[in-house]
PDB file of N, CA and C in Angstrom:
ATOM      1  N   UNK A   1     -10.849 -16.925  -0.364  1.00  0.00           N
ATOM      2  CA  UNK A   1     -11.971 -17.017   0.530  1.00  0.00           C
ATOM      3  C   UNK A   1     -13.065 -16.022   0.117  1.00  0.00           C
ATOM      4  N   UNK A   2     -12.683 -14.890  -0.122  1.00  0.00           N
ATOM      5  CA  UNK A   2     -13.851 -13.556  -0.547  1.00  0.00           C
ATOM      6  C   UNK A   2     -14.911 -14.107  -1.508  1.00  0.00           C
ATOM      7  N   UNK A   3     -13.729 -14.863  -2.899  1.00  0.00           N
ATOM      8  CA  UNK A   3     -14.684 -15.066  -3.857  1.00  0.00           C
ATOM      9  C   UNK A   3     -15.492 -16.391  -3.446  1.00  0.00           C
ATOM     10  N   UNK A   4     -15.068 -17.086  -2.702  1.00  0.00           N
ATOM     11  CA  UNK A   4     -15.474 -18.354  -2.427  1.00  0.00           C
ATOM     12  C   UNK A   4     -16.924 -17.807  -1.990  1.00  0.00           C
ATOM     13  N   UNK A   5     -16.823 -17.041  -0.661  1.00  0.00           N
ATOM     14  CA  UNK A   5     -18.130 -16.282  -0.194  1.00  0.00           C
ATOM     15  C   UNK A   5     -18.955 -15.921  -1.474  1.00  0.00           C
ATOM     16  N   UNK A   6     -18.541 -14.848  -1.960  1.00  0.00           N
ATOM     17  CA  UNK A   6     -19.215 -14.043  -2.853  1.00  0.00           C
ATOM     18  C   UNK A   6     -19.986 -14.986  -4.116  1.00  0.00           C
ATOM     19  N   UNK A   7     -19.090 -16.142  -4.430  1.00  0.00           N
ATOM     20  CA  UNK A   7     -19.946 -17.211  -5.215  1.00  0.00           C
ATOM     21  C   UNK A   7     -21.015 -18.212  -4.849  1.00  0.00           C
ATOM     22  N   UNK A   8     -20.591 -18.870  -3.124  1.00  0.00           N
ATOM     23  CA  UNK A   8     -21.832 -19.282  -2.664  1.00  0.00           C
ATOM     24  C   UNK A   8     -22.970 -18.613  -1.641  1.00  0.00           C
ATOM     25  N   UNK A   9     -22.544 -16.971  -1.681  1.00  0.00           N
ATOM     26  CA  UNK A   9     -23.568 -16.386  -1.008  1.00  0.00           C
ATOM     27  C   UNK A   9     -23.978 -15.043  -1.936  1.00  0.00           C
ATOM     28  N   UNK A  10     -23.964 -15.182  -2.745  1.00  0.00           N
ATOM     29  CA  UNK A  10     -24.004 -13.964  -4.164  1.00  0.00           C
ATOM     30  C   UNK A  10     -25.638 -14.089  -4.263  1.00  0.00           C
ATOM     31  N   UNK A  11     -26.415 -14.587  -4.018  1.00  0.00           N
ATOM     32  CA  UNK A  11     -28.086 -15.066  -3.968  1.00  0.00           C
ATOM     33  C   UNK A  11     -28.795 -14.436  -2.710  1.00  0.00           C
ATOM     34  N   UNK A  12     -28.160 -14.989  -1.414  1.00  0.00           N
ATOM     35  CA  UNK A  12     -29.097 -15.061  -0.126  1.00  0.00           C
ATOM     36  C   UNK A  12     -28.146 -13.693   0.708  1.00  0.00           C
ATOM     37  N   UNK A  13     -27.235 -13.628   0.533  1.00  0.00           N
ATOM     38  CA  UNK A  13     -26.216 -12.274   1.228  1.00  0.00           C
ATOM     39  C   UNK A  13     -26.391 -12.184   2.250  1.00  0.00           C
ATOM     40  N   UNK A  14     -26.205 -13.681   2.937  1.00  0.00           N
ATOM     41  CA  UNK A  14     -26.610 -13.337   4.449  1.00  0.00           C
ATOM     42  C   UNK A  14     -25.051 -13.473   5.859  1.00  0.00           C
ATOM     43  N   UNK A  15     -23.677 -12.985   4.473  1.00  0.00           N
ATOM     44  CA  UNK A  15     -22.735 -12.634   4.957  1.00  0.00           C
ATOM     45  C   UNK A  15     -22.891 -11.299   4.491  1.00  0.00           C
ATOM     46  N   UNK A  16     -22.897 -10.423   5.715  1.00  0.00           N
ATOM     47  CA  UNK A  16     -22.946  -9.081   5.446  1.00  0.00           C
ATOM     48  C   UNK A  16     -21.627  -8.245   5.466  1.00  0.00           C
ATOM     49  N   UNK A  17     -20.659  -9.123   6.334  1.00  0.00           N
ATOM     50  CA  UNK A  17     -19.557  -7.868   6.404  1.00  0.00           C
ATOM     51  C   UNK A  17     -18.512  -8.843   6.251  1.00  0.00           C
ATOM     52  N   UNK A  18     -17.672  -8.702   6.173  1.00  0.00           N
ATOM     53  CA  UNK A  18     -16.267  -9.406   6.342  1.00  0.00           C
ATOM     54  C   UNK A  18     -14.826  -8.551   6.373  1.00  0.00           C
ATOM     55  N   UNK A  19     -14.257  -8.788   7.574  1.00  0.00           N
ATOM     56  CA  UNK A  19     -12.919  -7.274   8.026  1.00  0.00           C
ATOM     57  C   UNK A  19     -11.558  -8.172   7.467  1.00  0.00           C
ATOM     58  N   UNK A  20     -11.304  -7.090   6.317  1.00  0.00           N
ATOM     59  CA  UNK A  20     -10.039  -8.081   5.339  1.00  0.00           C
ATOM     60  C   UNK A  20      -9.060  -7.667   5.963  1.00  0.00           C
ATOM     61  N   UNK A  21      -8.759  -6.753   6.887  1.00  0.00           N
ATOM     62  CA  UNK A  21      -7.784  -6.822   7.678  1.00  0.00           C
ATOM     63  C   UNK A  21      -7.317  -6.569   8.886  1.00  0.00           C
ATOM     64  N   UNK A  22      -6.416  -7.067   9.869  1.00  0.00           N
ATOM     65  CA  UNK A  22      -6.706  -6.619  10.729  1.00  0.00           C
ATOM     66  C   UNK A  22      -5.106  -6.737  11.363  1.00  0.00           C
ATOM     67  N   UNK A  23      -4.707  -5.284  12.125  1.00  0.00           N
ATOM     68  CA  UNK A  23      -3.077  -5.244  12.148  1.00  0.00           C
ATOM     69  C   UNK A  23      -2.150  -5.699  11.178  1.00  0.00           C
ATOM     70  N   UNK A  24      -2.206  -5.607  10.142  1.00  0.00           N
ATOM     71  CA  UNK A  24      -1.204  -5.724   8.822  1.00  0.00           C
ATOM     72  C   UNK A  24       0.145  -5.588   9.680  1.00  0.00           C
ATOM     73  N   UNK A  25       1.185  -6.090   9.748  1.00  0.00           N
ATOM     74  CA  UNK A  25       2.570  -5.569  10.178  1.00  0.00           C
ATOM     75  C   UNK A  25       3.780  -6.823   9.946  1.00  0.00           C
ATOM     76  N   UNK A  26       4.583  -6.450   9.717  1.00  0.00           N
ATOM     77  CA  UNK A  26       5.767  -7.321   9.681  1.00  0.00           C
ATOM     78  C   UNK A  26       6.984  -6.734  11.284  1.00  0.00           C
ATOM     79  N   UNK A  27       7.620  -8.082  11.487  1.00  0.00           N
ATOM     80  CA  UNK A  27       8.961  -6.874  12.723  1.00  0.00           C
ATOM     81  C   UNK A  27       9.723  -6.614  12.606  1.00  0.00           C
ATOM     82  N   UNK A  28      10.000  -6.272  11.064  1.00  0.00           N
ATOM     83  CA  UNK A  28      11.830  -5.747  10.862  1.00  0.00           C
ATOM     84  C   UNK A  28      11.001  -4.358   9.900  1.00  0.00           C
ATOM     85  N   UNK A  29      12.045  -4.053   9.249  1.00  0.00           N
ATOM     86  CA  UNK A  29      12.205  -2.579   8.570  1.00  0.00           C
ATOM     87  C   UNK A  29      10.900  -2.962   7.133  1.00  0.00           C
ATOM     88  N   UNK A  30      10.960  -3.758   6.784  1.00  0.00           N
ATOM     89  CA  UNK A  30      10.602  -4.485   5.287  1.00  0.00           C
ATOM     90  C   UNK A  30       9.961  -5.838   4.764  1.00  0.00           C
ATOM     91  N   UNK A  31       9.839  -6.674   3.915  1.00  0.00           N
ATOM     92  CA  UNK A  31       9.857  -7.584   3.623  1.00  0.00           C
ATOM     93  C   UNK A  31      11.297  -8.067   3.043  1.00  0.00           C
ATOM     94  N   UNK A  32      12.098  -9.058   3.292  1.00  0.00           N
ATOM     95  CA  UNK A  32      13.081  -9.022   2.795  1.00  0.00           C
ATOM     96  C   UNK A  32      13.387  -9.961   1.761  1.00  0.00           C
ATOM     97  N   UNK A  33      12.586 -10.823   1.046  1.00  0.00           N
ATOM     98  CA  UNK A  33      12.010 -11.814   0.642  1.00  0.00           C
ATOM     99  C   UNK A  33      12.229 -11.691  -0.876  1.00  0.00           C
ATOM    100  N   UNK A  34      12.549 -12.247  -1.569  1.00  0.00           N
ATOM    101  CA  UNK A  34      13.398 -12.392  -3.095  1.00  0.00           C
ATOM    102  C   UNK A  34      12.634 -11.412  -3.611  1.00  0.00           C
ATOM    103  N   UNK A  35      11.377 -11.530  -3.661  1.00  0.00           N
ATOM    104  CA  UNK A  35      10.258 -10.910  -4.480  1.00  0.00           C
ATOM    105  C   UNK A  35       9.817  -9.575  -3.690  1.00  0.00           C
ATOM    106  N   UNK A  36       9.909  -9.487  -3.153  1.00  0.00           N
ATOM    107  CA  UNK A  36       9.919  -8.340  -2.343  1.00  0.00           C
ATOM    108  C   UNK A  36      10.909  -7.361  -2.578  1.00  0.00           C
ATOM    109  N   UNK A  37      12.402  -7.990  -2.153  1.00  0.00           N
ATOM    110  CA  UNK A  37      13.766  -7.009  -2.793  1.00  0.00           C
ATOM    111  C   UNK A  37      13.466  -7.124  -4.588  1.00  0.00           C
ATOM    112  N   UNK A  38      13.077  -7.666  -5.200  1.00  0.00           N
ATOM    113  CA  UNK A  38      12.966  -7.159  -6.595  1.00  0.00           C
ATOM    114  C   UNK A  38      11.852  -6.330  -6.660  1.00  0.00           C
ATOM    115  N   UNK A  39      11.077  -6.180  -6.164  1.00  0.00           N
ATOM    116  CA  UNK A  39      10.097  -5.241  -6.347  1.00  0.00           C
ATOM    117  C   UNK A  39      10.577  -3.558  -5.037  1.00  0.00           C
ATOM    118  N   UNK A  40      11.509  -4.119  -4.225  1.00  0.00           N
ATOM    119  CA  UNK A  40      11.733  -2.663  -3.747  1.00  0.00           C
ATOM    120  C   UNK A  40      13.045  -2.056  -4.691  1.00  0.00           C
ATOM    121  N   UNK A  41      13.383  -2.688  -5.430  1.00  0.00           N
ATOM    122  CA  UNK A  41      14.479  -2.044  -6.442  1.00  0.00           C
ATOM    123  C   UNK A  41      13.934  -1.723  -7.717  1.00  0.00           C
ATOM    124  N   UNK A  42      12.654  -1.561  -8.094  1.00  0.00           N
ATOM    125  CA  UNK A  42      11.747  -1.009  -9.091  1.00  0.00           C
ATOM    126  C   UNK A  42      11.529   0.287  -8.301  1.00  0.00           C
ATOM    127  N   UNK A  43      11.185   1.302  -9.304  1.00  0.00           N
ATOM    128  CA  UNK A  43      11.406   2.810  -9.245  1.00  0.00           C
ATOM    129  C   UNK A  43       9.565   2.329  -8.282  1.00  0.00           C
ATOM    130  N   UNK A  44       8.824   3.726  -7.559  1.00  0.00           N
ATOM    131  CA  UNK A  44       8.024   4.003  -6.897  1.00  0.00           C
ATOM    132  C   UNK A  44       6.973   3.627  -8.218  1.00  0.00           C
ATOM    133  N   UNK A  45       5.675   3.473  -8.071  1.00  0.00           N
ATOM    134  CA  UNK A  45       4.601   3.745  -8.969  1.00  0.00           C
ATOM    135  C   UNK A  45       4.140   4.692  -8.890  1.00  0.00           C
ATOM    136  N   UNK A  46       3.607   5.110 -10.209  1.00  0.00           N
ATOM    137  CA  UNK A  46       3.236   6.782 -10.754  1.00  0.00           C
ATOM    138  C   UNK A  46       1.925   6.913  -9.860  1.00  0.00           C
ATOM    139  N   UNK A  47       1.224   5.304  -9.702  1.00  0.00           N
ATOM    140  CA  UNK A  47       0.169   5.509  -9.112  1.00  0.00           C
ATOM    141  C   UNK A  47      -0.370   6.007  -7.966  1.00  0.00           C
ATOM    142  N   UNK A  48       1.074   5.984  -7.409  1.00  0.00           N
ATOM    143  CA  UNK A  48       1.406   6.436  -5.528  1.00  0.00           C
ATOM    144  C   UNK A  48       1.543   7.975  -6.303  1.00  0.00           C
ATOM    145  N   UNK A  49       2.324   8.158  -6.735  1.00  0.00           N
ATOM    146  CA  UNK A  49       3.113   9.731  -6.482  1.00  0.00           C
ATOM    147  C   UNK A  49       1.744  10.108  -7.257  1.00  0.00           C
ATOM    148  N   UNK A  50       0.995  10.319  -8.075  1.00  0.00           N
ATOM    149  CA  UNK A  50      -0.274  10.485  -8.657  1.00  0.00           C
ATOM    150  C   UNK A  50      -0.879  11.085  -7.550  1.00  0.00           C
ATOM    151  N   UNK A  51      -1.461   9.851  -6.878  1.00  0.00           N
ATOM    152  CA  UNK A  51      -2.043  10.363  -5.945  1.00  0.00           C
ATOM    153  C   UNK A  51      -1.421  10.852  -4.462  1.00  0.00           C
ATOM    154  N   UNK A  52      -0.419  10.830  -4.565  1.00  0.00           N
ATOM    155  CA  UNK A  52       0.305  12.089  -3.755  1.00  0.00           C
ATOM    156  C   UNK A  52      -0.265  13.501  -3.816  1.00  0.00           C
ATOM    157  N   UNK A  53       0.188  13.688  -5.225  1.00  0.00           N
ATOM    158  CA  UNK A  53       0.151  14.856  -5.943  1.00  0.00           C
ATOM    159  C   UNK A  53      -1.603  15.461  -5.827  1.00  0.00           C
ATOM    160  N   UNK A  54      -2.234  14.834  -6.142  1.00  0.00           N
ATOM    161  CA  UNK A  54      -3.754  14.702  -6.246  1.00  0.00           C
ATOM    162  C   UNK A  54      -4.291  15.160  -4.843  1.00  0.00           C
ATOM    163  N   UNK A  55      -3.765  14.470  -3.655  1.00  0.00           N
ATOM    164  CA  UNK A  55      -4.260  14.363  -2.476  1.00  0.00           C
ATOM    165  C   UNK A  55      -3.487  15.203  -1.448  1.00  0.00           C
ATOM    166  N   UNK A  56      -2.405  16.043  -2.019  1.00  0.00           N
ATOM    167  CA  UNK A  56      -1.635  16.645  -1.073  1.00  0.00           C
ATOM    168  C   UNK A  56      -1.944  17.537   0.041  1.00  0.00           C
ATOM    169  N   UNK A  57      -2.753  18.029  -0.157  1.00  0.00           N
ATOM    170  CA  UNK A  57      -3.652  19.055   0.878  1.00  0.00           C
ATOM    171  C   UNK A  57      -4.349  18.147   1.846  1.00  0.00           C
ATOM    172  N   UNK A  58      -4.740  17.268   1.823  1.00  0.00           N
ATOM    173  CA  UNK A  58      -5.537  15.900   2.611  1.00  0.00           C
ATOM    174  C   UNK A  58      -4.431  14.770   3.270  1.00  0.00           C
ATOM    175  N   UNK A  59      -2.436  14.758   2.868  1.00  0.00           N
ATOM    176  CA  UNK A  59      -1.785  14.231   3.517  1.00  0.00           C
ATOM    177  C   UNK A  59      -1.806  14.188   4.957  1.00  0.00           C
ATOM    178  N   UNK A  60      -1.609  13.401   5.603  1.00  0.00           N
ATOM    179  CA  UNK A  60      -1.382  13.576   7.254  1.00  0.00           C
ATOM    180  C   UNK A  60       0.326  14.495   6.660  1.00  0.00           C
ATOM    181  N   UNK A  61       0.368  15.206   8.536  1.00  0.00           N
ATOM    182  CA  UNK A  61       1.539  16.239   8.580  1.00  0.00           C
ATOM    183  C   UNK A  61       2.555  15.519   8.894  1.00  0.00           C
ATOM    184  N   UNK A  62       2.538  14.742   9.062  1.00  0.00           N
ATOM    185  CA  UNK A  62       3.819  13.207   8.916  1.00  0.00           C
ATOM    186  C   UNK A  62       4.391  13.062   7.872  1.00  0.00           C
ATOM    187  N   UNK A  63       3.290  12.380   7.200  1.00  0.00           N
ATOM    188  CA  UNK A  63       3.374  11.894   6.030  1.00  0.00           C
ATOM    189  C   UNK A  63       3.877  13.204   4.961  1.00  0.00           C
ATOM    190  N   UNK A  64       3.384  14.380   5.245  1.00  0.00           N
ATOM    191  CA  UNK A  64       3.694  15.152   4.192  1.00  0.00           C
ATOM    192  C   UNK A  64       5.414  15.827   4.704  1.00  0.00           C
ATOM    193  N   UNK A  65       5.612  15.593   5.470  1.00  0.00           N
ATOM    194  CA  UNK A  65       6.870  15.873   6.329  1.00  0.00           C
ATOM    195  C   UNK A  65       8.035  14.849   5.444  1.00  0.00           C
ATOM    196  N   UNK A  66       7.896  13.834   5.824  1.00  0.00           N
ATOM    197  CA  UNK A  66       8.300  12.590   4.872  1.00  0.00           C
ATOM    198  C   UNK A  66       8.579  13.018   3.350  1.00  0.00           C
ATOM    199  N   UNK A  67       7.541  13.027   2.666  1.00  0.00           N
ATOM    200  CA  UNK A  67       7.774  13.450   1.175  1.00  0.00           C
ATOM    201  C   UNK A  67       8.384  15.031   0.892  1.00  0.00           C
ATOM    202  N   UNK A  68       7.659  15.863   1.824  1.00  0.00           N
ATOM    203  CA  UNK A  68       8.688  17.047   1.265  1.00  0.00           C
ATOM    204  C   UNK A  68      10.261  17.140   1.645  1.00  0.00           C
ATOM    205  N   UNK A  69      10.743  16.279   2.998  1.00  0.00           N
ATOM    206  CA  UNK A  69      12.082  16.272   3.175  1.00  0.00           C
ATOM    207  C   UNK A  69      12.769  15.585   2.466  1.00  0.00           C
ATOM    208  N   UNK A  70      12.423  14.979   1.577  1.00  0.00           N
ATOM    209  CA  UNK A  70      12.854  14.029   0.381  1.00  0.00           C
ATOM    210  C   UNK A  70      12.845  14.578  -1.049  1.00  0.00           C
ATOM    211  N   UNK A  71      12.206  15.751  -0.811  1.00  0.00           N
ATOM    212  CA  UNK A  71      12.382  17.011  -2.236  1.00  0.00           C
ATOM    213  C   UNK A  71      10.811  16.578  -2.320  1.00  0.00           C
ATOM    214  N   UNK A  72       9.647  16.300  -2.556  1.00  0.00           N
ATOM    215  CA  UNK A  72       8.882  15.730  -3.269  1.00  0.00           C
ATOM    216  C   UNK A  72       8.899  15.691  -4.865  1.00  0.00           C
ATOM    217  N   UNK A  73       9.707  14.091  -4.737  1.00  0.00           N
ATOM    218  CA  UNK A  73       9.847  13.993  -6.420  1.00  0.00           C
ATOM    219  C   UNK A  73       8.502  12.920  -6.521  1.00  0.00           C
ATOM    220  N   UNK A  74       8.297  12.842  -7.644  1.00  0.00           N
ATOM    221  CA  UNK A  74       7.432  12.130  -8.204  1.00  0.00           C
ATOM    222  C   UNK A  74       8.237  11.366  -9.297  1.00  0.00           C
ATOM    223  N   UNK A  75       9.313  10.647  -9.080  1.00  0.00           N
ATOM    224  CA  UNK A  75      10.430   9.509  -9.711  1.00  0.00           C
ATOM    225  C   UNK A  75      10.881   9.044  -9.028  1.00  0.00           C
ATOM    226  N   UNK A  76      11.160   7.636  -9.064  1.00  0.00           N
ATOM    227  CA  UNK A  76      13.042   6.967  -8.334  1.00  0.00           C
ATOM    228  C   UNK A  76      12.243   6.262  -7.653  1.00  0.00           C
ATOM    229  N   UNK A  77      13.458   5.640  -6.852  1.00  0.00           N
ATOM    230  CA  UNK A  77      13.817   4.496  -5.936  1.00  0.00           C
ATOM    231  C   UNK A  77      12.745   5.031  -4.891  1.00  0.00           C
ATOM    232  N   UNK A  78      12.289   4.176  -4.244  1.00  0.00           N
ATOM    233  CA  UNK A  78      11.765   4.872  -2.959  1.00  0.00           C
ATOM    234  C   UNK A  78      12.241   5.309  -1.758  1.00  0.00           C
ATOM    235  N   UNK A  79      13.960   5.370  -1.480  1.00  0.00           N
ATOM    236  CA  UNK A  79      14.790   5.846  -0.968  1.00  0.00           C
ATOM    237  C   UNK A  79      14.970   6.921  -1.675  1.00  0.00           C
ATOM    238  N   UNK A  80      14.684   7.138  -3.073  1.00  0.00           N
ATOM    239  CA  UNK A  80      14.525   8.664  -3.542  1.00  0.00           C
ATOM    240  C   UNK A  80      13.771   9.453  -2.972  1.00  0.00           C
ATOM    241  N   UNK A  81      12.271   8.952  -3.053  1.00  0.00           N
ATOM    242  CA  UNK A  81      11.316   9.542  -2.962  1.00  0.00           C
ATOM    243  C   UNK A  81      11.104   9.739  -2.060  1.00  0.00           C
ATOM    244  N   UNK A  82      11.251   8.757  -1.090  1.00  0.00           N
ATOM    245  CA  UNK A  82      10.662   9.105   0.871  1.00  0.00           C
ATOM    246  C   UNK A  82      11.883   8.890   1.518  1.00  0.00           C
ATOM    247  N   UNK A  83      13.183   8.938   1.380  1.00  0.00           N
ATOM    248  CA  UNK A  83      14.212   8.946   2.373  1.00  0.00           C
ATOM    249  C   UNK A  83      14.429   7.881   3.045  1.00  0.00           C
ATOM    250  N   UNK A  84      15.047   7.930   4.135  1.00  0.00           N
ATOM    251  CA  UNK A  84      14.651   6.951   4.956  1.00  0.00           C
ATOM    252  C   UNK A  84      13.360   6.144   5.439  1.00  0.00           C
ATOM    253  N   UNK A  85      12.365   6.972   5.090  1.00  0.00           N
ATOM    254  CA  UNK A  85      11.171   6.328   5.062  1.00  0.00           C
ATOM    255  C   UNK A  85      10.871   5.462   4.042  1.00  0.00           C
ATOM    256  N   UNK A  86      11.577   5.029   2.913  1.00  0.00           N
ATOM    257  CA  UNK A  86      10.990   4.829   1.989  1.00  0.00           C
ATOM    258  C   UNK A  86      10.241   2.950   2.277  1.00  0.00           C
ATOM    259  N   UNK A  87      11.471   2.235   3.058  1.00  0.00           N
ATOM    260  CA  UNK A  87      10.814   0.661   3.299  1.00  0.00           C
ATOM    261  C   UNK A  87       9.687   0.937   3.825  1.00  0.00           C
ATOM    262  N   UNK A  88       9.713   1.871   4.555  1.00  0.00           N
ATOM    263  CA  UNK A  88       8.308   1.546   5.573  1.00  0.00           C
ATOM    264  C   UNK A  88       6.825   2.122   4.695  1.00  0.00           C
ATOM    265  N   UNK A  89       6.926   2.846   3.727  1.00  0.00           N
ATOM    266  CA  UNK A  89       6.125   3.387   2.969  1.00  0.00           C
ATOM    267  C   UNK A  89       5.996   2.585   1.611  1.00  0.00           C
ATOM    268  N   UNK A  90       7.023   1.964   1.167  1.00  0.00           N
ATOM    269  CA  UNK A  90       7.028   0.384   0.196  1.00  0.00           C
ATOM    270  C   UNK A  90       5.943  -0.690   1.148  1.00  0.00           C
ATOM    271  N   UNK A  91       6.460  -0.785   2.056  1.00  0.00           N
ATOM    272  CA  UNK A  91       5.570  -1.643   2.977  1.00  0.00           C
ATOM    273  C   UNK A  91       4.094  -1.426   3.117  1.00  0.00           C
ATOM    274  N   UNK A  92       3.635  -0.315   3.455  1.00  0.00           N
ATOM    275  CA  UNK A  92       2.570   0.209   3.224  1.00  0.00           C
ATOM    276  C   UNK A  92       1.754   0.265   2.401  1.00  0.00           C
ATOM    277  N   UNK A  93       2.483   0.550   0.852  1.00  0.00           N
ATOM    278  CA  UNK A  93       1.783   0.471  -0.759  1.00  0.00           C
ATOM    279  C   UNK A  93       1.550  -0.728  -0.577  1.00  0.00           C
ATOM    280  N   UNK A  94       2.347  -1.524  -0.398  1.00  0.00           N
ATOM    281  CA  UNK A  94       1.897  -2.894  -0.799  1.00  0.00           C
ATOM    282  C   UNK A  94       1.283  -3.357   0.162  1.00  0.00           C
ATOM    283  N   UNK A  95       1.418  -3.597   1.794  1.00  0.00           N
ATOM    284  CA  UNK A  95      -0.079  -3.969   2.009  1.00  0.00           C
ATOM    285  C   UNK A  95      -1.380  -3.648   1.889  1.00  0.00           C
ATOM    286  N   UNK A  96      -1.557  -2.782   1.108  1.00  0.00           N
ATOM    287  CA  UNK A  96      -2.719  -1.752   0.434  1.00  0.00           C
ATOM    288  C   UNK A  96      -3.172  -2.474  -0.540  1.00  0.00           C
ATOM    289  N   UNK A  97      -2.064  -2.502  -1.275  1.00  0.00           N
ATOM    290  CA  UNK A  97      -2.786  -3.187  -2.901  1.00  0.00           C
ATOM    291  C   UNK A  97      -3.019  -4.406  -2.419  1.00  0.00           C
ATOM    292  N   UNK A  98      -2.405  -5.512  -1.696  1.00  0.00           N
ATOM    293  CA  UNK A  98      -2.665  -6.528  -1.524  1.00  0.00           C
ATOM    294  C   UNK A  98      -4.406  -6.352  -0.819  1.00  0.00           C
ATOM    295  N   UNK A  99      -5.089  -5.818   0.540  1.00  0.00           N
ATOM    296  CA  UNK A  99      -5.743  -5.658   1.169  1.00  0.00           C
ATOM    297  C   UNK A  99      -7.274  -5.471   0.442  1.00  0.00           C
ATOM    298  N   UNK A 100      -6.759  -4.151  -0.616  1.00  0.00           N
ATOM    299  CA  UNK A 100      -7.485  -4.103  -1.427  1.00  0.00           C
ATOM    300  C   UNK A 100      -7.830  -5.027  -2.841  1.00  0.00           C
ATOM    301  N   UNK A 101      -6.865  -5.341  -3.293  1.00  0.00           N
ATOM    302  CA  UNK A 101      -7.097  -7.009  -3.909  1.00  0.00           C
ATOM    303  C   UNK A 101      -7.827  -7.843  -3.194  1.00  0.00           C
ATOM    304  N   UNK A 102      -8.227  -7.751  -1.975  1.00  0.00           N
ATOM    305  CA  UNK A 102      -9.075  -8.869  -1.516  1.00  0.00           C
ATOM    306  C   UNK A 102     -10.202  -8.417  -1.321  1.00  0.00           C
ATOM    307  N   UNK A 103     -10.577  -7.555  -0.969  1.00  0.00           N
ATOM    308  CA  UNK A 103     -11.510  -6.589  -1.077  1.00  0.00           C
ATOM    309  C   UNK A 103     -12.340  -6.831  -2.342  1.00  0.00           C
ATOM    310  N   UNK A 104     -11.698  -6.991  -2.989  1.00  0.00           N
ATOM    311  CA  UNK A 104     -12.655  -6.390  -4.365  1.00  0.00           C
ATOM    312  C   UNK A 104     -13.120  -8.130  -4.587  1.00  0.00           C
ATOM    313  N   UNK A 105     -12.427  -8.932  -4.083  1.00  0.00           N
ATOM    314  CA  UNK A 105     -12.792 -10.484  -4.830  1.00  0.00           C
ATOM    315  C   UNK A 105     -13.764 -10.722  -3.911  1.00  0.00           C
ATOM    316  N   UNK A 106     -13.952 -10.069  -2.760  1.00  0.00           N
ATOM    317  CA  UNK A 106     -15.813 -10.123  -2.049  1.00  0.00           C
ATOM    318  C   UNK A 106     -16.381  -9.369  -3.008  1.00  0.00           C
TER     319      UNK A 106
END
């Protein structure tokens, strides 16, 4: 839909805003979904713990609660990395990248 916009209103721009999301949420712990469990059994991306690392002083005190009770590693499973938190913070990355993937095709 974004690019659809963005190709027949890329001239006159008289769509000004468009809200790509709104309450993101699933009602269990995860996605549990073939592609989903193969991608939560891939180690964390460097790109998260990166900007972990990068942004640590700017974490919410939750969130940084989370990663340091988990050692703050920057490797592994995401049951490595965030503990028990880790589905719900898998969940999170990825409705991000997805959100922002749409984002960018406006």
């Amino acid at each position: 839909m974004m690019k659809k916009i963005r190709e027949v209103d890329e001239e006159n721009q008289t769509v000004i805003m468009v809200q790509v999301e709104n309450e993101t949420g699933i009602f269990s712990e995860r996605d549990f979904s073939f592609l989903a469990d193969s991608a939560f059994k891939e180690k964390v991306p460097i790109e998260l713990t990166n900007y972990l690392n990068e942004q640590i002083d700017n974490l919410t005190l939750e969130f940084r609660e989370i990663w340091d009770n988990a050692g703050n590693k920057n490797s592994g499973s995401w049951y490595e990395v965030f503990g028990d938190y880790g589905p719900e913070v898998f969940m999170a990355w990825n409705y991000a990248q997805y959100i922002d993937e749409v984002a960018r095709a406006g």
